[in-house]
C-alpha atoms as a PDB file:
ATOM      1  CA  UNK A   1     -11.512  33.319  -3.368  1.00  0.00           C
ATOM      2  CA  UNK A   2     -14.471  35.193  -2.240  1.00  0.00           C
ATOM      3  CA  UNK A   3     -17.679  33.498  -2.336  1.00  0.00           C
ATOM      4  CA  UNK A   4     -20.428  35.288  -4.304  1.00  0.00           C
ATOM      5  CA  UNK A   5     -23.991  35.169  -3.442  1.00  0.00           C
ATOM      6  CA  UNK A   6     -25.155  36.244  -7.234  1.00  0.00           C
ATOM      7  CA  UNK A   7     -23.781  34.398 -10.191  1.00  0.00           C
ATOM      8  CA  UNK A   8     -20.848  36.450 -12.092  1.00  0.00           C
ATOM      9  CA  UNK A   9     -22.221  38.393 -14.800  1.00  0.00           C
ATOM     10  CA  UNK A  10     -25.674  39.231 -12.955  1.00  0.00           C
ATOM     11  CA  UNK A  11     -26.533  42.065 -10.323  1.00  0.00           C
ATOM     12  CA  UNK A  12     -29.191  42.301  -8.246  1.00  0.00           C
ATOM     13  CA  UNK A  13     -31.610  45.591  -8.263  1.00  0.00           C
ATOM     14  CA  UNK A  14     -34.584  46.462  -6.907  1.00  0.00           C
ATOM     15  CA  UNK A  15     -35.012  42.659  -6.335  1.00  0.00           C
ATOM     16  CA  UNK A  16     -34.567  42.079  -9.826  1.00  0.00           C
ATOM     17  CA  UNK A  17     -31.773  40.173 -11.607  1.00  0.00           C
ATOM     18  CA  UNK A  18     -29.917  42.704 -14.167  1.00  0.00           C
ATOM     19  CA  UNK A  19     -26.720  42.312 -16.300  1.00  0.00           C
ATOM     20  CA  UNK A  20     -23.606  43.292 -14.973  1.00  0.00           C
ATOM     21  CA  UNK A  21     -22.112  44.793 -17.871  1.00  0.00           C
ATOM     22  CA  UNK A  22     -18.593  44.603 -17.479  1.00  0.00           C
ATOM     23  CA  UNK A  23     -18.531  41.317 -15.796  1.00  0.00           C
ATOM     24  CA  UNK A  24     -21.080  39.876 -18.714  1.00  0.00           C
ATOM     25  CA  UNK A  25     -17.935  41.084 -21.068  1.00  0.00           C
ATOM     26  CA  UNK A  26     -15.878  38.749 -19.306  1.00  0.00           C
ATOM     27  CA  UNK A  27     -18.378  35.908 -19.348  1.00  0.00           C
ATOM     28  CA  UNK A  28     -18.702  36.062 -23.111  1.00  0.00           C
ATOM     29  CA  UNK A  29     -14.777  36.117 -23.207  1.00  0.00           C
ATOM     30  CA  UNK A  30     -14.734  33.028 -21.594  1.00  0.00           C
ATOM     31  CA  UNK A  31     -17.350  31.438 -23.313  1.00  0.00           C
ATOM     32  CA  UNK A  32     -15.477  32.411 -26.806  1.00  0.00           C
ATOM     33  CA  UNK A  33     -12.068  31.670 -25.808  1.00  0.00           C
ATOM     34  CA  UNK A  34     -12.885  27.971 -24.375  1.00  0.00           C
ATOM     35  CA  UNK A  35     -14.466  27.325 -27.832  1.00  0.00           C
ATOM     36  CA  UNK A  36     -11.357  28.358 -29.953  1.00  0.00           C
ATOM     37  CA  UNK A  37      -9.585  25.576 -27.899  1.00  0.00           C
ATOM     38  CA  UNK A  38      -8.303  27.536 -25.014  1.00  0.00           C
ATOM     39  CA  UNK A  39      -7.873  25.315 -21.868  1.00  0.00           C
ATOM     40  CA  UNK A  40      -9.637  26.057 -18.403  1.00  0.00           C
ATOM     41  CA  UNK A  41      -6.439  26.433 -16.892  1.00  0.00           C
ATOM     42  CA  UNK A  42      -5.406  28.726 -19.716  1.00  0.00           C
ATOM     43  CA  UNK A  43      -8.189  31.131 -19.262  1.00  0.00           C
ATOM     44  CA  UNK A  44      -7.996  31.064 -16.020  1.00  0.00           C
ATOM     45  CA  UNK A  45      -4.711  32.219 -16.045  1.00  0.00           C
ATOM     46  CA  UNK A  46      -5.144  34.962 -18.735  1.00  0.00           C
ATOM     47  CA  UNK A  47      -7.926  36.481 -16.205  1.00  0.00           C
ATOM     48  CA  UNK A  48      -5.730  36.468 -13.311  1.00  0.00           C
ATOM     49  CA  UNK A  49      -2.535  37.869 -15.461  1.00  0.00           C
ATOM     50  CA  UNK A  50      -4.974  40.808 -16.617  1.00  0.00           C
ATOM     51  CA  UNK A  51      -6.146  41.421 -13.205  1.00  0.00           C
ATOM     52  CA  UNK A  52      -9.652  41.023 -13.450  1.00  0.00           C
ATOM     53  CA  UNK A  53     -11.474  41.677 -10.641  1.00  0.00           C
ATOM     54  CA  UNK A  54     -14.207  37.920  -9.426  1.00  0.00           C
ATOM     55  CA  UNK A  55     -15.586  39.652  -6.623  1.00  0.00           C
ATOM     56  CA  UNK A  56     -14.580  42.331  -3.960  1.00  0.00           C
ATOM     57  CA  UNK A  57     -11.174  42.778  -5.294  1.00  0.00           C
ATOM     58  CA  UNK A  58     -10.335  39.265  -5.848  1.00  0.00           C
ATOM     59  CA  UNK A  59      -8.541  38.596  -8.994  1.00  0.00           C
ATOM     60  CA  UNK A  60      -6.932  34.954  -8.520  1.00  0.00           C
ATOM     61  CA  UNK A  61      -9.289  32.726 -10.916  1.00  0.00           C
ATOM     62  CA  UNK A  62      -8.996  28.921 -11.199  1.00  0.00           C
ATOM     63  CA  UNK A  63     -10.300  26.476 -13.685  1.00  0.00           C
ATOM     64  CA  UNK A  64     -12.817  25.033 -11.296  1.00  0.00           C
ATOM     65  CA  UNK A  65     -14.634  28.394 -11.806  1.00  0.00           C
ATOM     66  CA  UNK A  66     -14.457  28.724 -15.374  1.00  0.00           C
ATOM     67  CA  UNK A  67     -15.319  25.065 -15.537  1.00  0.00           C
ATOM     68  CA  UNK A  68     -18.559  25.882 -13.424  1.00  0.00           C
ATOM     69  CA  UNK A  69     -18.832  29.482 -15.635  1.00  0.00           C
ATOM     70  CA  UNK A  70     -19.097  27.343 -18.924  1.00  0.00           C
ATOM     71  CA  UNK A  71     -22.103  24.229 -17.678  1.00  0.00           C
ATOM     72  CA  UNK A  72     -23.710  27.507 -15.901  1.00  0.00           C
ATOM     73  CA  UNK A  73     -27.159  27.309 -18.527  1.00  0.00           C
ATOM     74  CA  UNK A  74     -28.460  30.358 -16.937  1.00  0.00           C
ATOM     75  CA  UNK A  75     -26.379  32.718 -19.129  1.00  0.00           C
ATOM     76  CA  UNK A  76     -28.453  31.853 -22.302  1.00  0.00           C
ATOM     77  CA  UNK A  77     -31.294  33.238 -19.660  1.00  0.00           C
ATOM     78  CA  UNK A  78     -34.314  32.257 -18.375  1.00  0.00           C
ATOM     79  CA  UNK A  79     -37.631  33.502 -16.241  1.00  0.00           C
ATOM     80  CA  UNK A  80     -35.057  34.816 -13.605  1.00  0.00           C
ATOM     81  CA  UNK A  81     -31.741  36.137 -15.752  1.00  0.00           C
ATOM     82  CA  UNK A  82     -31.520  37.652 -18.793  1.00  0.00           C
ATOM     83  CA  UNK A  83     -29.480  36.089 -21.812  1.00  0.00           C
ATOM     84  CA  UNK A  84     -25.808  36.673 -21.759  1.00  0.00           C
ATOM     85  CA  UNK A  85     -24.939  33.453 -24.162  1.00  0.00           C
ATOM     86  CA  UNK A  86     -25.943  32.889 -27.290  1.00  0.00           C
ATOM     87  CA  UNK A  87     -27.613  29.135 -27.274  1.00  0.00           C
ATOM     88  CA  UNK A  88     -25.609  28.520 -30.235  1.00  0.00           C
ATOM     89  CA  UNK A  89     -22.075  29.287 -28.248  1.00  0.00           C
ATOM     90  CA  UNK A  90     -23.359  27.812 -25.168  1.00  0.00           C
ATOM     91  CA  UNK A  91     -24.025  24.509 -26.947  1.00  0.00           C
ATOM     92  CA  UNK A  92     -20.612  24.749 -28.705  1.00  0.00           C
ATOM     93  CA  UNK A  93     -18.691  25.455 -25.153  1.00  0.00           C
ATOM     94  CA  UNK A  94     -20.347  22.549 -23.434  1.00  0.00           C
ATOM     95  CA  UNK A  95     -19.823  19.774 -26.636  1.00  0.00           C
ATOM     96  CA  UNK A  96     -16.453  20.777 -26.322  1.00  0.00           C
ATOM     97  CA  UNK A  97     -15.895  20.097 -22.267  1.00  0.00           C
ATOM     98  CA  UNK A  98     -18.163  16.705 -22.834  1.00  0.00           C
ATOM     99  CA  UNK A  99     -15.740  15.595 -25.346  1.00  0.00           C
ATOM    100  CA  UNK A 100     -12.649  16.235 -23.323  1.00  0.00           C
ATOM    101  CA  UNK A 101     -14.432  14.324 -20.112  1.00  0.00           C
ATOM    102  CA  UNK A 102     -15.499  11.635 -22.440  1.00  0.00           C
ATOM    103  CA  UNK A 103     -11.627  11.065 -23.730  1.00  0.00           C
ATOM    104  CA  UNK A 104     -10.295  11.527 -20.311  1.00  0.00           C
ATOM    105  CA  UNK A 105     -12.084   8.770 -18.984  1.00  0.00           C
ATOM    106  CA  UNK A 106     -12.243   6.390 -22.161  1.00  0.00           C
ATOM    107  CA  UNK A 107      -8.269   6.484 -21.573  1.00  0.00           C
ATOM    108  CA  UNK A 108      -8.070   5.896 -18.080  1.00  0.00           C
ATOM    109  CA  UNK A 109      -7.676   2.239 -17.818  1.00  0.00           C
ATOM    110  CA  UNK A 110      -5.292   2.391 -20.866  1.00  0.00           C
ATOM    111  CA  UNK A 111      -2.815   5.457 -19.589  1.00  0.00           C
ATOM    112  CA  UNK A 112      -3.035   3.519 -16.054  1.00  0.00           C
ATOM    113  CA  UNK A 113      -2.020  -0.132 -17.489  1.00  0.00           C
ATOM    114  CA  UNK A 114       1.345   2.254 -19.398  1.00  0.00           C
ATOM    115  CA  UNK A 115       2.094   3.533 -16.482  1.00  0.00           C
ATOM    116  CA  UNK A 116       3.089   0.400 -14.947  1.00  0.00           C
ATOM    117  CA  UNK A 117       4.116  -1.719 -17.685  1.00  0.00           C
ATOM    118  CA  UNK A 118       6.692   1.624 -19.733  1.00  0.00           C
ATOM    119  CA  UNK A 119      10.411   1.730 -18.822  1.00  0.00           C
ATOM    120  CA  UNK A 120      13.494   3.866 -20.273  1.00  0.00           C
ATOM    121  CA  UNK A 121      15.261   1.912 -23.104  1.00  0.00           C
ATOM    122  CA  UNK A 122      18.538   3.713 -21.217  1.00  0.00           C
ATOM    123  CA  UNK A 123      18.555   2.562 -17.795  1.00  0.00           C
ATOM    124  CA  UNK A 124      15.467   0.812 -17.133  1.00  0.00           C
ATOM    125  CA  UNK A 125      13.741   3.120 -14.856  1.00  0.00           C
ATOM    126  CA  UNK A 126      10.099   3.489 -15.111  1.00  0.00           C
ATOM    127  CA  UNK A 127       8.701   6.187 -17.016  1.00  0.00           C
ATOM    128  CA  UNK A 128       5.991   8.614 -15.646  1.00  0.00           C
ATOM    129  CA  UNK A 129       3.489  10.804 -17.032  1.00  0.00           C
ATOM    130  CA  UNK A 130       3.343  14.602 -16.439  1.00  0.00           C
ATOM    131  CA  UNK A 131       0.465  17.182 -16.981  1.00  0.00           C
ATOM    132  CA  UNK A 132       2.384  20.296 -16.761  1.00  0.00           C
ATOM    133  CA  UNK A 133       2.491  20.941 -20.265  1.00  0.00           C
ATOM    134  CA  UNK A 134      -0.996  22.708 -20.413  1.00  0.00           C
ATOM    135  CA  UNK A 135      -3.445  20.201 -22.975  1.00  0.00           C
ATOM    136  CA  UNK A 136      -0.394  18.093 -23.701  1.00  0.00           C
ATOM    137  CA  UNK A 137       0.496  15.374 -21.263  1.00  0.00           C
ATOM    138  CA  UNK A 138       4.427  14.191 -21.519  1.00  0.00           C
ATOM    139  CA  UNK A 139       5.984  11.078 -20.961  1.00  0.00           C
ATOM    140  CA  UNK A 140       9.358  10.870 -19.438  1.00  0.00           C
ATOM    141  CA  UNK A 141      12.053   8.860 -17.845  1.00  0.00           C
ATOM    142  CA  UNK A 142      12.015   9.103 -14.077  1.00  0.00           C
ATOM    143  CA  UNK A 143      15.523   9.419 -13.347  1.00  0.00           C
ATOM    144  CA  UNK A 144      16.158  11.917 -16.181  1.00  0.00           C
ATOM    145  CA  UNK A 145      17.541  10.286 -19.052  1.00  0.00           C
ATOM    146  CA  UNK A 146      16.656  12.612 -22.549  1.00  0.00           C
ATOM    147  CA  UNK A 147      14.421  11.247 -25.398  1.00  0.00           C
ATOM    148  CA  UNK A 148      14.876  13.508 -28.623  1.00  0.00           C
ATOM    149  CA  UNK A 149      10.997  12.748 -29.246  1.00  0.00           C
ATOM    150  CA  UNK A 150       8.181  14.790 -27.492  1.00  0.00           C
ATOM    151  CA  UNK A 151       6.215  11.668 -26.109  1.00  0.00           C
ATOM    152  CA  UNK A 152       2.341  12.072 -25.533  1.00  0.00           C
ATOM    153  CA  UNK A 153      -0.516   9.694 -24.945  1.00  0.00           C
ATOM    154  CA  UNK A 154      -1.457   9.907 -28.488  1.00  0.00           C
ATOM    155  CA  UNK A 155       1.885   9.214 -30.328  1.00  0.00           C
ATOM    156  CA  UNK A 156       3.013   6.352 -27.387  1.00  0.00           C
ATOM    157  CA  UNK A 157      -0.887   4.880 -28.201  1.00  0.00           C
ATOM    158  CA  UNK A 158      -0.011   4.881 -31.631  1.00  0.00           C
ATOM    159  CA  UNK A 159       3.464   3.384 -31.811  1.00  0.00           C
ATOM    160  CA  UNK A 160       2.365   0.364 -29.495  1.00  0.00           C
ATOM    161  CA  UNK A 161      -1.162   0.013 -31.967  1.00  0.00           C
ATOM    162  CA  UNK A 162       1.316  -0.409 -35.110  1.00  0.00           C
ATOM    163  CA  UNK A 163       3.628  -2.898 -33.256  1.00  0.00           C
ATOM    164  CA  UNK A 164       0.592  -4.979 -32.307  1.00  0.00           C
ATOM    165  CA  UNK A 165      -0.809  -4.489 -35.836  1.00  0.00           C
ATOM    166  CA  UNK A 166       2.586  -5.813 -37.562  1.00  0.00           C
ATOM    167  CA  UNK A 167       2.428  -9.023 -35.618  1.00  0.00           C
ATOM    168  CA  UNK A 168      -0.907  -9.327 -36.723  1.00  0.00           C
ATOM    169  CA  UNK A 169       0.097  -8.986 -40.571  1.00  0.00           C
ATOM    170  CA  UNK A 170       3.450 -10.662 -39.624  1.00  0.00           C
ATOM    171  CA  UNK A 171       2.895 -13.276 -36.820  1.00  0.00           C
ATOM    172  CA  UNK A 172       6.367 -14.761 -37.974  1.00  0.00           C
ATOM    173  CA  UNK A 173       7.712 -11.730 -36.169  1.00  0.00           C
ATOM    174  CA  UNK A 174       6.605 -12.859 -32.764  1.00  0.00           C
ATOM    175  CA  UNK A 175       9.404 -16.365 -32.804  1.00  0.00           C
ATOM    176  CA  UNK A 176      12.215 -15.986 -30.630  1.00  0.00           C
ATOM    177  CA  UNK A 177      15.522 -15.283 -32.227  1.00  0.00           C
ATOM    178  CA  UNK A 178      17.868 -18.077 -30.968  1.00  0.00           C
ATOM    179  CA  UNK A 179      20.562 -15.239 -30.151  1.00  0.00           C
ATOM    180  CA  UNK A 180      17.967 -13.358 -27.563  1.00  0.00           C
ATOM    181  CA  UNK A 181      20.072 -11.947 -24.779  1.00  0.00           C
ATOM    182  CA  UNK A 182      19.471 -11.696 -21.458  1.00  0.00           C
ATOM    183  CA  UNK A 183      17.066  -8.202 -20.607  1.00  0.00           C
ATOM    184  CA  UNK A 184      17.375  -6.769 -17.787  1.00  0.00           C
ATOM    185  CA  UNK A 185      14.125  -5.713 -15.931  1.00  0.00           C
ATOM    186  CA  UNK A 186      13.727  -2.755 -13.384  1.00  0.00           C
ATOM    187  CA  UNK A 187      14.201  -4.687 -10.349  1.00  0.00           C
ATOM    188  CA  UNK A 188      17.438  -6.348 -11.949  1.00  0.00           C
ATOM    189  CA  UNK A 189      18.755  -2.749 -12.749  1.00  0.00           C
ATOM    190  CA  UNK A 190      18.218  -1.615  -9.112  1.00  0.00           C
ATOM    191  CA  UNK A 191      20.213  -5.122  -7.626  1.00  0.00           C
ATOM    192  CA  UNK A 192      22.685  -4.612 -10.076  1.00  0.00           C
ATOM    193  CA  UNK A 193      22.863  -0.992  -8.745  1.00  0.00           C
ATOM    194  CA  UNK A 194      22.766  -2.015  -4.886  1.00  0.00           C
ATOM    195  CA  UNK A 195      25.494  -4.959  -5.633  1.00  0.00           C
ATOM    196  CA  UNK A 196      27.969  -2.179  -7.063  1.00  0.00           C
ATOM    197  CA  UNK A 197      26.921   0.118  -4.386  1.00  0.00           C
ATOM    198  CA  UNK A 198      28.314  -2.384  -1.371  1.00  0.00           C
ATOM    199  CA  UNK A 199      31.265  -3.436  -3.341  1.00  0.00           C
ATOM    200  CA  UNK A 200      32.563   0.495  -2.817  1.00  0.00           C
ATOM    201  CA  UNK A 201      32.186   0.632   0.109  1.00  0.00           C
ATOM    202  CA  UNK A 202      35.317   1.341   2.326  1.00  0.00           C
ATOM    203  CA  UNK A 203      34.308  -1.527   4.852  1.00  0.00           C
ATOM    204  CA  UNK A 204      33.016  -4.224   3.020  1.00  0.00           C
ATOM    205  CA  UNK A 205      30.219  -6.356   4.514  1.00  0.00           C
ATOM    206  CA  UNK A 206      30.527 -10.198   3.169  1.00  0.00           C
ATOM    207  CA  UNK A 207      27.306 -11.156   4.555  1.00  0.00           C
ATOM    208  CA  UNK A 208      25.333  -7.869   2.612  1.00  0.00           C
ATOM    209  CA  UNK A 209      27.382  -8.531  -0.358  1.00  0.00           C
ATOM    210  CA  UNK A 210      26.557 -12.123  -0.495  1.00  0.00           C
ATOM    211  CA  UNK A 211      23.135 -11.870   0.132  1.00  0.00           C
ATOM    212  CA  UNK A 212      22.801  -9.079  -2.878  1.00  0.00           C
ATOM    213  CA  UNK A 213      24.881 -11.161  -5.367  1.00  0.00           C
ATOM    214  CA  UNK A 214      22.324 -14.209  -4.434  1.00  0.00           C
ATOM    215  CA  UNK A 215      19.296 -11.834  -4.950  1.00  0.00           C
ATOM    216  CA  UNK A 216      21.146 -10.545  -7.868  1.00  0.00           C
ATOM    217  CA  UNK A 217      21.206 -13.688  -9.096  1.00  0.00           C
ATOM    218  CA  UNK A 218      18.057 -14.950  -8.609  1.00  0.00           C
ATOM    219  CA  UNK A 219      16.492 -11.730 -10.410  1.00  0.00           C
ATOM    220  CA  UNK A 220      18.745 -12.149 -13.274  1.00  0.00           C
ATOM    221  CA  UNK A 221      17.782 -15.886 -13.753  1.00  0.00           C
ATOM    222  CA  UNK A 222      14.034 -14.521 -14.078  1.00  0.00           C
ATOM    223  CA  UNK A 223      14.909 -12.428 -16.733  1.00  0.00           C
ATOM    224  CA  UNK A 224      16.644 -14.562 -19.065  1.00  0.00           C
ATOM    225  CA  UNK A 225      14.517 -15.556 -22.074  1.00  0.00           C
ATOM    226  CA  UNK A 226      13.239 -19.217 -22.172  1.00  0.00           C
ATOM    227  CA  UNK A 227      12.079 -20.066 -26.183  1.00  0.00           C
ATOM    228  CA  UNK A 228       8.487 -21.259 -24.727  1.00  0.00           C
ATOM    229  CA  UNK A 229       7.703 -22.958 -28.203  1.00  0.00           C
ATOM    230  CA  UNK A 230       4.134 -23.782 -26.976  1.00  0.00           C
ATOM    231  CA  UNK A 231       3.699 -20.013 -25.418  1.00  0.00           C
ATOM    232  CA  UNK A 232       5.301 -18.533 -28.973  1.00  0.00           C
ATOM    233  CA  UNK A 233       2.903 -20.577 -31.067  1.00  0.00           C
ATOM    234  CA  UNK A 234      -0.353 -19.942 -29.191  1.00  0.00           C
ATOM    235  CA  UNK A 235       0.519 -16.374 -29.196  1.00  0.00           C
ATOM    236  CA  UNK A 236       1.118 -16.236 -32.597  1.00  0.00           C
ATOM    237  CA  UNK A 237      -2.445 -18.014 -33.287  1.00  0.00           C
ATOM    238  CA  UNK A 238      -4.685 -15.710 -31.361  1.00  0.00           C
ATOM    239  CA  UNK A 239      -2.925 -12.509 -32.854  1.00  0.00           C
ATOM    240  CA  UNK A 240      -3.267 -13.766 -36.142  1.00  0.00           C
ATOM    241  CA  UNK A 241      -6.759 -13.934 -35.803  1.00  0.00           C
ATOM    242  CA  UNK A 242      -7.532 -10.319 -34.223  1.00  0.00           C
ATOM    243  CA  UNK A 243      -8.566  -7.142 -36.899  1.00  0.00           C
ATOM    244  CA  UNK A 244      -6.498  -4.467 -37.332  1.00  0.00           C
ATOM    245  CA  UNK A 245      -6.896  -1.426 -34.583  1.00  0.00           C
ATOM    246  CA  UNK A 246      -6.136   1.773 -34.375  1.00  0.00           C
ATOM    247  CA  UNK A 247      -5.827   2.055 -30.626  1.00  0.00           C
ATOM    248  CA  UNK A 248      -5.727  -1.037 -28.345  1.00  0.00           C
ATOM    249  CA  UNK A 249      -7.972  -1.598 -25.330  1.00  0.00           C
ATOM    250  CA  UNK A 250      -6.678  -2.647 -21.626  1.00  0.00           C
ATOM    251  CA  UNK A 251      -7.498  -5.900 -21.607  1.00  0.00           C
ATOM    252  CA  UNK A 252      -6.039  -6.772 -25.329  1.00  0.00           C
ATOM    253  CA  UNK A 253      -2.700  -4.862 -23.471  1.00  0.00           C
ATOM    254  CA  UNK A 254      -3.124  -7.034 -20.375  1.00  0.00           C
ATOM    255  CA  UNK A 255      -3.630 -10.328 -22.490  1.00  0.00           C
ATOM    256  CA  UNK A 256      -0.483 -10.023 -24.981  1.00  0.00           C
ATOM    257  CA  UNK A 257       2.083  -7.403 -23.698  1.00  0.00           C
ATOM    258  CA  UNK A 258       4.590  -7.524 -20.782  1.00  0.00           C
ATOM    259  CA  UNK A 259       6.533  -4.134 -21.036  1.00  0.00           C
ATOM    260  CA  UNK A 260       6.835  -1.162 -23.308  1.00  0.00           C
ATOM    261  CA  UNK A 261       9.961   0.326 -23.852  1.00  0.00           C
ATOM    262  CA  UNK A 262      10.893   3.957 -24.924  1.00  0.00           C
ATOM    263  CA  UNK A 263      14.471   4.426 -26.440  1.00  0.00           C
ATOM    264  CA  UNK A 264      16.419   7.609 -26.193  1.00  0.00           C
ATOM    265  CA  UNK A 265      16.167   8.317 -29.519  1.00  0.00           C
ATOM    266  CA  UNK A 266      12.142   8.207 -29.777  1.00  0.00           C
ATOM    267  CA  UNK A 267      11.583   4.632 -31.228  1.00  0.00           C
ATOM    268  CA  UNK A 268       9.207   2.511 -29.182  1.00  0.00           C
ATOM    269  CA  UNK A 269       9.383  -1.169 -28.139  1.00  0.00           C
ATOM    270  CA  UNK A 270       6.447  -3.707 -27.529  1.00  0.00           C
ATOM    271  CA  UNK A 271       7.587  -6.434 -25.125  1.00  0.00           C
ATOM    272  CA  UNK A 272       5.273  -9.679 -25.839  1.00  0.00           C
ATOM    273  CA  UNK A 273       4.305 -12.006 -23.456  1.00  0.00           C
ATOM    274  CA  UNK A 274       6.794 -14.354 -24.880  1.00  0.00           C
ATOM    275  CA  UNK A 275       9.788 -11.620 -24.704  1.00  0.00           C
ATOM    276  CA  UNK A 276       9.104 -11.375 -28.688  1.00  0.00           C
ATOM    277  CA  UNK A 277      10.163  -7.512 -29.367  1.00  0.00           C
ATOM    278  CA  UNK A 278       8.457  -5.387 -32.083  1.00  0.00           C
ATOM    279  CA  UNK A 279      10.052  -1.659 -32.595  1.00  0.00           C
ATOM    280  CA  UNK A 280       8.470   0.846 -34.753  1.00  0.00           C
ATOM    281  CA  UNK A 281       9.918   1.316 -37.987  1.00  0.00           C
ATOM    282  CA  UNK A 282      11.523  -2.338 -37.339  1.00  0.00           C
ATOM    283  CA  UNK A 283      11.223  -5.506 -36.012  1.00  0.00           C
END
């Protein structure tokens, strides 16, 4: 992109800063569209698709530019340019970006911590987050497998904020069941994987395949489910004693949860420290 020497919406006569008066069009569209709820990305888009002209025949805008556009405080004027903003719109465009910065980074440490700790219900793979869906960010299996439920930040927030909330009304919820079954974890998936992967092969290798089926078994061993009686009780102690939330911080996450789990069909389980599971809509 071309770099201008004069802000966009402004030209320069006789020494004098004047209104451009096509370009202050654009500037007010802008301005207007961002506070109806349009993204950057989306407006920067629009202006490209319509072929409007940023400077010397440039027409590829980016939402770096409109986000610089909208904090610009020289279009509600000043000594030097004359008003193109109402204060009034100016205000409204620049509560709304603050906002969006603010819950950006208040979920940071949250979204990170999910990102680690969220698997498929399916195969055990981890599940990532995507931001290609424009303002909504989408959570998905990594190797592909389909969830019937759209899953965002808000409604994955929300189903692991009830779970915690129903072992704090229920703490009962949070014993072991004496018929727990063994749960496999990601690494225990992908030895399980490798172990079936060197039994097919045409020349077997006894050394590789014993090795994997003692690594195999090592991993599995981890993952069985001890009934830590002391663990269970403690757990259910301190839980019983925290206040209902609507949205749980990192380090209440960090303290009490060991995995998340999304099932295919949209249902979310919290994995407690003590491999106590809590789905929504069910224990």
């Amino acid at each position: 992109m071309a770099i201008r020497t004069i802000l966009y919406g402004y030209n320069v006569e006789n020494g004098k800063t004047v209104i451009n008066i096509q370009e202050s069009e654009i500037v007010k569209k802008v301005f207007s569209l961002y506070a109806e709820g349009k993204t950057l990305s989306d407006i920067a888009l629009m202006l490209t698709d319509h072929n409007v002209i940023y400077f010397r025949n440039e027409v590829k805008w980016n939402k770096n530019t409109i986000s610089r556009m909208i904090e610009n405080e020289k279009y509600i004027g000043n000594d030097v340019y004359p008003t193109i903003i109402s204060p009034e719109l100016f205000n409204k465009a620049r509560t709304i970006k603050n906002q969006k910065s603010c819950k950006q980074k208040k979920h940071t440490k949250e979204i990170e911590l999910l990102r680690k700790i969220t698997v498929c219900g399916k195969c055990g793979g981890r599940y990532k987050r995507i931001n290609t869906w424009g303002t909504r960010e989408k959570w998905m299996c990594s190797n592909g497998c389909a969830c019937v439920t759209y899953i965002d930040d808000s409604i994955l927030e929300k189903a692991i904020s009830d779970n915690f909330n129903t072992a704090i009304n229920n703490p009962a919820l949070l014993d072991i069941k004496a018929d727990s079954k063994y749960q496999p974890t990601i690494e225990a998936v992908k030895e399980e994987n490798e172990l079936l992967r060197l039994m097919d092969q045409p020349k077997i290798s006894f050394s590789a395949v014993s090795k994997s089926i003692m690594q195999e078994a090592k991993v599995r061993f981890n993952c069985c489910e001890f009934d830590d009686g002391e663990l269970t009780e403690e757990l259910k102690d301190e839980i019983s004693q925290l206040s209902i939330d609507e949205k749980l911080d990192c380090r209440t996450m960090k303290k009490y949860i060991k995995q998340v789990t999304i099932q295919s069909d949209g249902r979310i389980t919290t994995v407690f420290i003590n491999n106590a599971e809590i789905t929504n809509g069910g224990a």
